[in-house]
N, C-alpha and C. Protein backbone atom coordinates (compact mmCIF):
# COMPACT_ATOMS: atom_id res chain seq x y z
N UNK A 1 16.07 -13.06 19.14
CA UNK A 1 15.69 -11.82 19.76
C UNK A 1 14.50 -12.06 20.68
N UNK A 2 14.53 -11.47 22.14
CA UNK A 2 13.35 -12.06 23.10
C UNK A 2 12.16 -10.55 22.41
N UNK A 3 11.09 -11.49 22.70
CA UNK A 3 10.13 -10.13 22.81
C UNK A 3 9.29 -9.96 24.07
N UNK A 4 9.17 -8.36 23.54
CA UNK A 4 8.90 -7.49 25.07
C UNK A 4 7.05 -7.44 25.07
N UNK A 5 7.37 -7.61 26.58
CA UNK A 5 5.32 -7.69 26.49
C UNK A 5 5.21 -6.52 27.09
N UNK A 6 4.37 -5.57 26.22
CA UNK A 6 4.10 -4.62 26.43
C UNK A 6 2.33 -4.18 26.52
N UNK A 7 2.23 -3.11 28.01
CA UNK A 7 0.80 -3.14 27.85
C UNK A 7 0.55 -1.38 27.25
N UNK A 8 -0.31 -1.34 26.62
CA UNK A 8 -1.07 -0.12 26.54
C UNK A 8 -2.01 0.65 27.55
N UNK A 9 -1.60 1.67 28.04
CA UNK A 9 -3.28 1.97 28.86
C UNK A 9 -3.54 3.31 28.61
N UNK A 10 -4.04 3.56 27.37
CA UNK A 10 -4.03 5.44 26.95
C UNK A 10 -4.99 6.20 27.70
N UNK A 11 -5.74 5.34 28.63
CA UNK A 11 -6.25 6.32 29.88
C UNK A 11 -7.74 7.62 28.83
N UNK A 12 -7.51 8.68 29.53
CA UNK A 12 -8.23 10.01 29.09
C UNK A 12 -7.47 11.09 28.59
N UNK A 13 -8.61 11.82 28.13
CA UNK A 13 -7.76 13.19 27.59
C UNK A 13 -7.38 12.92 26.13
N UNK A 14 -5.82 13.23 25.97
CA UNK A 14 -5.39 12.79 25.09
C UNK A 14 -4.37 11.63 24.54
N UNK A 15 -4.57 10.89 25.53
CA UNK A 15 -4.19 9.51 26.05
C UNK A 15 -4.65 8.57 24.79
N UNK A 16 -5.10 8.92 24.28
CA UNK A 16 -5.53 7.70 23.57
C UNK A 16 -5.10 8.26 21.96
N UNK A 17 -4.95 9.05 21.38
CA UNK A 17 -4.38 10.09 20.49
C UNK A 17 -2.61 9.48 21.00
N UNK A 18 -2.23 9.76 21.93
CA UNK A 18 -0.35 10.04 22.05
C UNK A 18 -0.60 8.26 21.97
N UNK A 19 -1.41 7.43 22.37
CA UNK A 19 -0.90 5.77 22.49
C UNK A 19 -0.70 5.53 21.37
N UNK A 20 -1.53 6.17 20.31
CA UNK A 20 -1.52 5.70 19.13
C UNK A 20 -0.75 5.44 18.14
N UNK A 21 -0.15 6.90 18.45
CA UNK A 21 1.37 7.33 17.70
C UNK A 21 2.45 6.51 18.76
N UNK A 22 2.54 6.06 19.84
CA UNK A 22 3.55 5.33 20.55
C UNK A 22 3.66 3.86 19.40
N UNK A 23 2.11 3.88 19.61
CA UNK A 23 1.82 2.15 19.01
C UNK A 23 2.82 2.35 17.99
N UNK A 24 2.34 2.97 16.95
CA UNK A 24 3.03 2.95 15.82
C UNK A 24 4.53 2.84 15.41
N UNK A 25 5.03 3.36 16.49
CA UNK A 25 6.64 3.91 16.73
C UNK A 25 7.34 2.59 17.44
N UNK A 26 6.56 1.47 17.90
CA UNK A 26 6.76 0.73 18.27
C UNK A 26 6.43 -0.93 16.99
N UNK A 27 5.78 -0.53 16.46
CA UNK A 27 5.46 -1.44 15.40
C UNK A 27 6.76 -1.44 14.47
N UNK A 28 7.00 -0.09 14.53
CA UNK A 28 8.39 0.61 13.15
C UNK A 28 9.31 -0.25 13.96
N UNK A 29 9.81 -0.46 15.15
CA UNK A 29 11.07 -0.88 15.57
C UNK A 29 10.68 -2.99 15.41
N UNK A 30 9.40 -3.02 15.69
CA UNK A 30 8.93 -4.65 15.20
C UNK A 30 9.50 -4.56 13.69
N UNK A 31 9.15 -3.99 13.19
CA UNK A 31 9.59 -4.14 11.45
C UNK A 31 10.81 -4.26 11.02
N UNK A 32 11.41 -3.51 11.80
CA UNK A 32 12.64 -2.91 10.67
C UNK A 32 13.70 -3.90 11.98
N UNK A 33 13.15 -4.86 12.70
CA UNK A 33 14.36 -5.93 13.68
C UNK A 33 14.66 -5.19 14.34
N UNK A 34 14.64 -4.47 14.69
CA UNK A 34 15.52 -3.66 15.72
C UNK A 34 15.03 -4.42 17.49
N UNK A 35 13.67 -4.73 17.76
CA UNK A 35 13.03 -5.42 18.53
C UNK A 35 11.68 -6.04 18.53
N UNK A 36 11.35 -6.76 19.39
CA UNK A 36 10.70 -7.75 19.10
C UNK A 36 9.39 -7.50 20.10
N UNK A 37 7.80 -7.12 19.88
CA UNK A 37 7.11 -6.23 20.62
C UNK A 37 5.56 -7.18 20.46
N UNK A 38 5.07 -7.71 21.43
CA UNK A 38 3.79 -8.15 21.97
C UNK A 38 3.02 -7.39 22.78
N UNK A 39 1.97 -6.58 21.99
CA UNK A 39 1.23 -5.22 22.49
C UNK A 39 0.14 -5.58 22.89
N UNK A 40 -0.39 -5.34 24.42
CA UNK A 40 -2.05 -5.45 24.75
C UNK A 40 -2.51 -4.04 25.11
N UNK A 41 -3.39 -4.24 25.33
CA UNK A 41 -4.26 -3.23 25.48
C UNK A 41 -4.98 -2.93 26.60
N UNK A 42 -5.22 -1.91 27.58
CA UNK A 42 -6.95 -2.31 28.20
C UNK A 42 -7.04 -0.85 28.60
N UNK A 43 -8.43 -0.46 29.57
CA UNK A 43 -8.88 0.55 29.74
C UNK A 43 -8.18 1.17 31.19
N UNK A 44 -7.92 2.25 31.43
CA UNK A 44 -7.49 3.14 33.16
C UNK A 44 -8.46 4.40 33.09
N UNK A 45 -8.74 4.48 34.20
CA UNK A 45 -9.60 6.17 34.34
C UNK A 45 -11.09 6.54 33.90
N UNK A 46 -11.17 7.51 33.23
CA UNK A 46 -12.61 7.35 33.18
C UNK A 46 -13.13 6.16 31.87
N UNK A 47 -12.73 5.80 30.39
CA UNK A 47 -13.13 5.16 30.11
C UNK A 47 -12.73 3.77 30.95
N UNK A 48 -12.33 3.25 32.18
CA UNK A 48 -12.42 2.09 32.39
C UNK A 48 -13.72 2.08 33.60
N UNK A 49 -13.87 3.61 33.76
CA UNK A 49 -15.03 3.88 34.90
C UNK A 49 -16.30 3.40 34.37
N UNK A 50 -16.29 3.60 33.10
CA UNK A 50 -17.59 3.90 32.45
C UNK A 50 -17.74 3.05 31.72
N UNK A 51 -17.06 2.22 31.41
CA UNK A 51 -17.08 0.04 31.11
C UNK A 51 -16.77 -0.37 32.13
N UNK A 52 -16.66 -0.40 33.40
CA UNK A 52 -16.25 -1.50 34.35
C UNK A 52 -16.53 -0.80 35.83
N UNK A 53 -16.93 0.59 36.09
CA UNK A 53 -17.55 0.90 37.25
C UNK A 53 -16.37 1.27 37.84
N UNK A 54 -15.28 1.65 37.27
CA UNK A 54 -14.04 1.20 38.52
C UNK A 54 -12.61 1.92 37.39
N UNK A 55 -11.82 2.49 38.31
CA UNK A 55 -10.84 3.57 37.51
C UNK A 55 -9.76 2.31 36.86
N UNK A 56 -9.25 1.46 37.13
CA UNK A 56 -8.59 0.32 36.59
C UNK A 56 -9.11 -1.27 37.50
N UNK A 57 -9.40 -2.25 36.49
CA UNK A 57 -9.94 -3.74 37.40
C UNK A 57 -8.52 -4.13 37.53
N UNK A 58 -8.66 -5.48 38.48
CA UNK A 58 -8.07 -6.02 38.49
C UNK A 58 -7.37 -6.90 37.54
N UNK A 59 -8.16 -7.35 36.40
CA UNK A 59 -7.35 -7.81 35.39
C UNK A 59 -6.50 -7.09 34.77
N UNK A 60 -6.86 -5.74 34.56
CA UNK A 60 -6.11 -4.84 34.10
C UNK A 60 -4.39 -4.74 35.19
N UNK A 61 -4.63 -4.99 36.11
CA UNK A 61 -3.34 -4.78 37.32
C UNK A 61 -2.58 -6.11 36.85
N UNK A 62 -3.58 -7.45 36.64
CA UNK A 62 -2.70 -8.67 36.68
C UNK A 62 -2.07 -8.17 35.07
N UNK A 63 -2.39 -7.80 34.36
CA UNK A 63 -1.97 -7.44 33.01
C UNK A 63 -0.45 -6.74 32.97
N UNK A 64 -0.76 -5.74 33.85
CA UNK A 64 0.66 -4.75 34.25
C UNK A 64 1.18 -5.42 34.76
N UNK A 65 1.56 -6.48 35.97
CA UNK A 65 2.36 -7.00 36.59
C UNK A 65 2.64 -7.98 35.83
N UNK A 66 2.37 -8.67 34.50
CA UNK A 66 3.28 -9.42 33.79
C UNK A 66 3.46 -9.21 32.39
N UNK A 67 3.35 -7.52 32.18
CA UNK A 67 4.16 -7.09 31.24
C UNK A 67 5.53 -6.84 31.19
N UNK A 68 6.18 -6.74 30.59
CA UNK A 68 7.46 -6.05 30.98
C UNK A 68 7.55 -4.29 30.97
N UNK A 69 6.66 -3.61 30.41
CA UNK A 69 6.71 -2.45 30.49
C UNK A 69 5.14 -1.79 30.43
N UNK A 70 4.57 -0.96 30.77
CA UNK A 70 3.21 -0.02 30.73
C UNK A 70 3.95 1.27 30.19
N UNK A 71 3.16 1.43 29.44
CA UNK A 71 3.23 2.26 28.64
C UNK A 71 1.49 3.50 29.06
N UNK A 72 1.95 4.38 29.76
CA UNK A 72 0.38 5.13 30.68
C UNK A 72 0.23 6.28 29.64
N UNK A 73 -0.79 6.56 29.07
CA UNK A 73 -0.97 7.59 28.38
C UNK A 73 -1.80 8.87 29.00
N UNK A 74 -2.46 9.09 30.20
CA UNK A 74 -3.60 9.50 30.47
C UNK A 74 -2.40 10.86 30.84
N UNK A 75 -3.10 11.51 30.45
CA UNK A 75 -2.55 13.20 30.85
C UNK A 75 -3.41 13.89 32.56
């Protein structure tokens, strides 16, 4: 089974509350075989403003462009 690289970016609001419960819903399908899931993480929007000066860095972009999926939480 290949696994999927997946990034997190729960953004603001309640972005970070709905990632959580994604995470989870995504761990359940790691468990039970159904698929196979490599989860990162990083900051978009205001908490990436307010650690890094800047609404998403660039590492954060190289991150998305070799995930296979983003997963955006920010409302």
């Amino acid at each position: 089974m290949a696994t999927h690289k997946l990034l997190l970016l729960p953004g603001d609001g309640i972005g970070p509350e709905v990632s959580a419960e994604v995470e989870k819903l995504v761990r359940w399908f790691d468990t039970q075989g159904i698929a196979s899931f490599e989860i990162e993480r990083d900051l978009v929007g205001g908490a990436a403003y307010d650690a890094h000066g800047e609404a998403i860095t660039d590492a954060a972009m190289a991150r998305a462009q070799e995930a296979d999926a983003v997963l955006f939480g920010a409302v």
